[in-house]
C-alpha atoms as a PDB file:
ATOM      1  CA  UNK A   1     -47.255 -61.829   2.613  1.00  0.00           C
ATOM      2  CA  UNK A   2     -44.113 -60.205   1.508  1.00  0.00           C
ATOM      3  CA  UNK A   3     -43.246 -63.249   0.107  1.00  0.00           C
ATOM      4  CA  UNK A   4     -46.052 -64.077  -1.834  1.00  0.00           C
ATOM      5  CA  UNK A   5     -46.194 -60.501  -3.180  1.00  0.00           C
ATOM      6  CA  UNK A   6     -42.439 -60.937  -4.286  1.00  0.00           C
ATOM      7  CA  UNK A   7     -42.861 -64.432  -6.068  1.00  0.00           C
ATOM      8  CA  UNK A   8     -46.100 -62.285  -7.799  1.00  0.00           C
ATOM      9  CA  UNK A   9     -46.674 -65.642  -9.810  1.00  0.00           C
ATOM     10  CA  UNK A  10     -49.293 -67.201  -7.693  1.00  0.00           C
ATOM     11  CA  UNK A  11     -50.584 -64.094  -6.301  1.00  0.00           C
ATOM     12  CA  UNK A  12     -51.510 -63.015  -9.991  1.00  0.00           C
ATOM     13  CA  UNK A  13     -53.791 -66.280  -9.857  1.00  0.00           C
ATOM     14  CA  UNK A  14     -57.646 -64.858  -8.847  1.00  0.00           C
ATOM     15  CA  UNK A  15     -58.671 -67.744  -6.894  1.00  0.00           C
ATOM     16  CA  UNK A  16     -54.958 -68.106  -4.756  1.00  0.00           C
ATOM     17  CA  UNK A  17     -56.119 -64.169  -4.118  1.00  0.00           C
ATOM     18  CA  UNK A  18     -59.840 -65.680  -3.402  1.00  0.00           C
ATOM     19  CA  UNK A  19     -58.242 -67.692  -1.278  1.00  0.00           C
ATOM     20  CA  UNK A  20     -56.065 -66.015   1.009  1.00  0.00           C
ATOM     21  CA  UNK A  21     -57.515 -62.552   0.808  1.00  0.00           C
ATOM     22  CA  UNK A  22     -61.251 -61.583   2.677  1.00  0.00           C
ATOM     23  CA  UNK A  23     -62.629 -58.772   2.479  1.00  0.00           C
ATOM     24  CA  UNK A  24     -64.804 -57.289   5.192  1.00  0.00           C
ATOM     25  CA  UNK A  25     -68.235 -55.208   5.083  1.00  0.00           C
ATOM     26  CA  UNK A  26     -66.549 -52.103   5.594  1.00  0.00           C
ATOM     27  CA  UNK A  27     -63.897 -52.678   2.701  1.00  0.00           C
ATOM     28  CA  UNK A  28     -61.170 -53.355   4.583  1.00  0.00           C
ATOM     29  CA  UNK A  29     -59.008 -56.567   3.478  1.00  0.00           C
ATOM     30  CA  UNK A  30     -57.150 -59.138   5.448  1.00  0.00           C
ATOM     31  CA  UNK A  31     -55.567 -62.168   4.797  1.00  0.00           C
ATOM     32  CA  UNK A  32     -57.276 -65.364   6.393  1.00  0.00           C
ATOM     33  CA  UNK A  33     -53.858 -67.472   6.592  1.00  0.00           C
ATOM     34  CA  UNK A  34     -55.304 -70.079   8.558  1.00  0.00           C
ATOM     35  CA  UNK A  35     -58.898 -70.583   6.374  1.00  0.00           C
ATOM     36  CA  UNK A  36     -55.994 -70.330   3.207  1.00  0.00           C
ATOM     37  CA  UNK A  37     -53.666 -72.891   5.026  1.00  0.00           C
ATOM     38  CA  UNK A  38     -56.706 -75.726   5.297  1.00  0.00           C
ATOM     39  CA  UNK A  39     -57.927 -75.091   1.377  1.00  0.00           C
ATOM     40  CA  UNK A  40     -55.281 -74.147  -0.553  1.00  0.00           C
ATOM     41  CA  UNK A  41     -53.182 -77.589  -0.883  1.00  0.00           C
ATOM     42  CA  UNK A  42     -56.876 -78.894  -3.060  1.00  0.00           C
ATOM     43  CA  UNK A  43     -56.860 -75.971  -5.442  1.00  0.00           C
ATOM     44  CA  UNK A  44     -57.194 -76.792  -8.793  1.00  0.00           C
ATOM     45  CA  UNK A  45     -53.984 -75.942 -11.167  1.00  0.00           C
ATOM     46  CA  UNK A  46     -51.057 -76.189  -8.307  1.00  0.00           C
ATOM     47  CA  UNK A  47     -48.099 -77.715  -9.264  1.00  0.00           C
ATOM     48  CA  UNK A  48     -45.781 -79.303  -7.142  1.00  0.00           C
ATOM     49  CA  UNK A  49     -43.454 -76.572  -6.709  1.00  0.00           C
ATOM     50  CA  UNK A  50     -46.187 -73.943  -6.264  1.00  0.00           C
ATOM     51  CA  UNK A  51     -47.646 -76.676  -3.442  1.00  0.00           C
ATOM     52  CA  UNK A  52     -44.219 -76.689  -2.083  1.00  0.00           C
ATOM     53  CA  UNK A  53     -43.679 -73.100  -2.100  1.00  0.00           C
ATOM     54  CA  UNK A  54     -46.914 -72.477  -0.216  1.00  0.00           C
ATOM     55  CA  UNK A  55     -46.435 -75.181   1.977  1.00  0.00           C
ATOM     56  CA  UNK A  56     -42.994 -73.631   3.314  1.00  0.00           C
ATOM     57  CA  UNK A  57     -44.661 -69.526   3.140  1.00  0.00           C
ATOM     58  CA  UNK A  58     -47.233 -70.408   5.436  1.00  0.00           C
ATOM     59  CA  UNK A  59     -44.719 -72.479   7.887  1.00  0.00           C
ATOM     60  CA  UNK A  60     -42.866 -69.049   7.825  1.00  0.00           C
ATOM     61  CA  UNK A  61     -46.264 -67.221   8.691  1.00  0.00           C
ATOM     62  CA  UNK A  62     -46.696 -70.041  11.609  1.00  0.00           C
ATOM     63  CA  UNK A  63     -43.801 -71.176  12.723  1.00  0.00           C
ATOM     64  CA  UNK A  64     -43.760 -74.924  13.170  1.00  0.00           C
ATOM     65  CA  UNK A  65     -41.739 -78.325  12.206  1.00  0.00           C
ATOM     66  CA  UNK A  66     -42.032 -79.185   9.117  1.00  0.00           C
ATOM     67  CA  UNK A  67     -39.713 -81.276   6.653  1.00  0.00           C
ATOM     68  CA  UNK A  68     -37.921 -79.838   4.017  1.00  0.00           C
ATOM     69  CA  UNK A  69     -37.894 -82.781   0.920  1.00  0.00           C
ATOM     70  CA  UNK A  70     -39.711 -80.466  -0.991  1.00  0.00           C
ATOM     71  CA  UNK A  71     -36.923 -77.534  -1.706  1.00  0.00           C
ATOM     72  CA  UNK A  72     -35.287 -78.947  -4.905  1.00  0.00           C
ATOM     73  CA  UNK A  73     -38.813 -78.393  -6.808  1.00  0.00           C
ATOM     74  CA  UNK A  74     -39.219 -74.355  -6.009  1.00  0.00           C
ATOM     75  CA  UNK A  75     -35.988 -73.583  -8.232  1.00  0.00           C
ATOM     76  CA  UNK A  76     -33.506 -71.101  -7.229  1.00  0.00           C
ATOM     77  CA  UNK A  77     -36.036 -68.059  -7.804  1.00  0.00           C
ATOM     78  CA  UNK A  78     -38.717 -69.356  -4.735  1.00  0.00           C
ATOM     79  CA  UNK A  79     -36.139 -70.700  -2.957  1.00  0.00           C
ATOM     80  CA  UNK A  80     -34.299 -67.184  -2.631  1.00  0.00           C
ATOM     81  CA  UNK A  81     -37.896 -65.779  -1.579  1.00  0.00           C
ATOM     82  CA  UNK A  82     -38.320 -68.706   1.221  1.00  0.00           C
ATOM     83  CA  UNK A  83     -34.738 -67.985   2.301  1.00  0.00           C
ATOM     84  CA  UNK A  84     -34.964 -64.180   2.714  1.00  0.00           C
ATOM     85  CA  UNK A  85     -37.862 -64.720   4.364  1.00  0.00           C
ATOM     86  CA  UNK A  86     -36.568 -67.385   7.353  1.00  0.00           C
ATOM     87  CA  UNK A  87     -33.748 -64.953   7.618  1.00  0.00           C
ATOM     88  CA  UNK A  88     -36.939 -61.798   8.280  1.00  0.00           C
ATOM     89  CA  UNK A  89     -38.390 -64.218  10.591  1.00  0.00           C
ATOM     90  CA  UNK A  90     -34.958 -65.157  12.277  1.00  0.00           C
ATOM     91  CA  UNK A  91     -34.471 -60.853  12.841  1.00  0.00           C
ATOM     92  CA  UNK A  92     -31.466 -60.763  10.298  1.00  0.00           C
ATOM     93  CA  UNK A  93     -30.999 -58.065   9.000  1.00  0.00           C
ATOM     94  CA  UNK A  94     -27.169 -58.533   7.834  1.00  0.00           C
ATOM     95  CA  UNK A  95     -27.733 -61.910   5.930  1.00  0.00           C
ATOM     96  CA  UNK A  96     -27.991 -61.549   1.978  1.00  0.00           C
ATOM     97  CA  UNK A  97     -29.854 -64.243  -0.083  1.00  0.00           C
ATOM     98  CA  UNK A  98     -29.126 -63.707  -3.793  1.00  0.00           C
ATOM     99  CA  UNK A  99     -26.803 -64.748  -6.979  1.00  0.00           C
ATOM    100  CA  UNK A 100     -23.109 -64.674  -6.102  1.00  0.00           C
ATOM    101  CA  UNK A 101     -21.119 -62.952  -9.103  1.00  0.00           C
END
């Protein structure tokens, strides 16, 4: 989620929100990652990258194999994000993902 709240494109999108984010009886919100992972790749208005993007985020959220063809269409902004986040997953918390200067 941290992810998705730092790219703040496609979260800004109501229906990627409608998507990923249920809201219960009581008010209280969760994310439904696994009801998001099996609608979100037929969403109207994705492009590639943003397909890509989400494709590797929810890997990250469920770890699994997956092929990584797709990187050279999230640009160096998403690809930072997807980066800091494998390193969060991997328990680094010494590795820096950013612009060298």
């Amino acid at each position: 989620m941290a992810a998705l709240i730092e790219e703040d494109e496609l979260l800004a999108r109501e229906w990627v929100r409608g998507l990923l984010v249920t809201e219960r009886d009581d008010g209280a919100v969760s994310c439904d990652w696994l009801a998001f992972e099996a609608r979100y790749t037929r969403a109207p208005g994705l492009t590639s990258s943003d397909k890509a993007f989400l494709a590797l985020i929810v890997a990250v959220r469920f770890p699994r194999n997956i092929t990584f063809w797709n990187l050279e269409s999230l640009g160096d902004r998403r690809l930072a994000i997807v980066l800091r986040a494998l390193a969060k997953l991997a328990g680094s918390t010494t590795i820096a993902v950013g612009t060298r200067v």
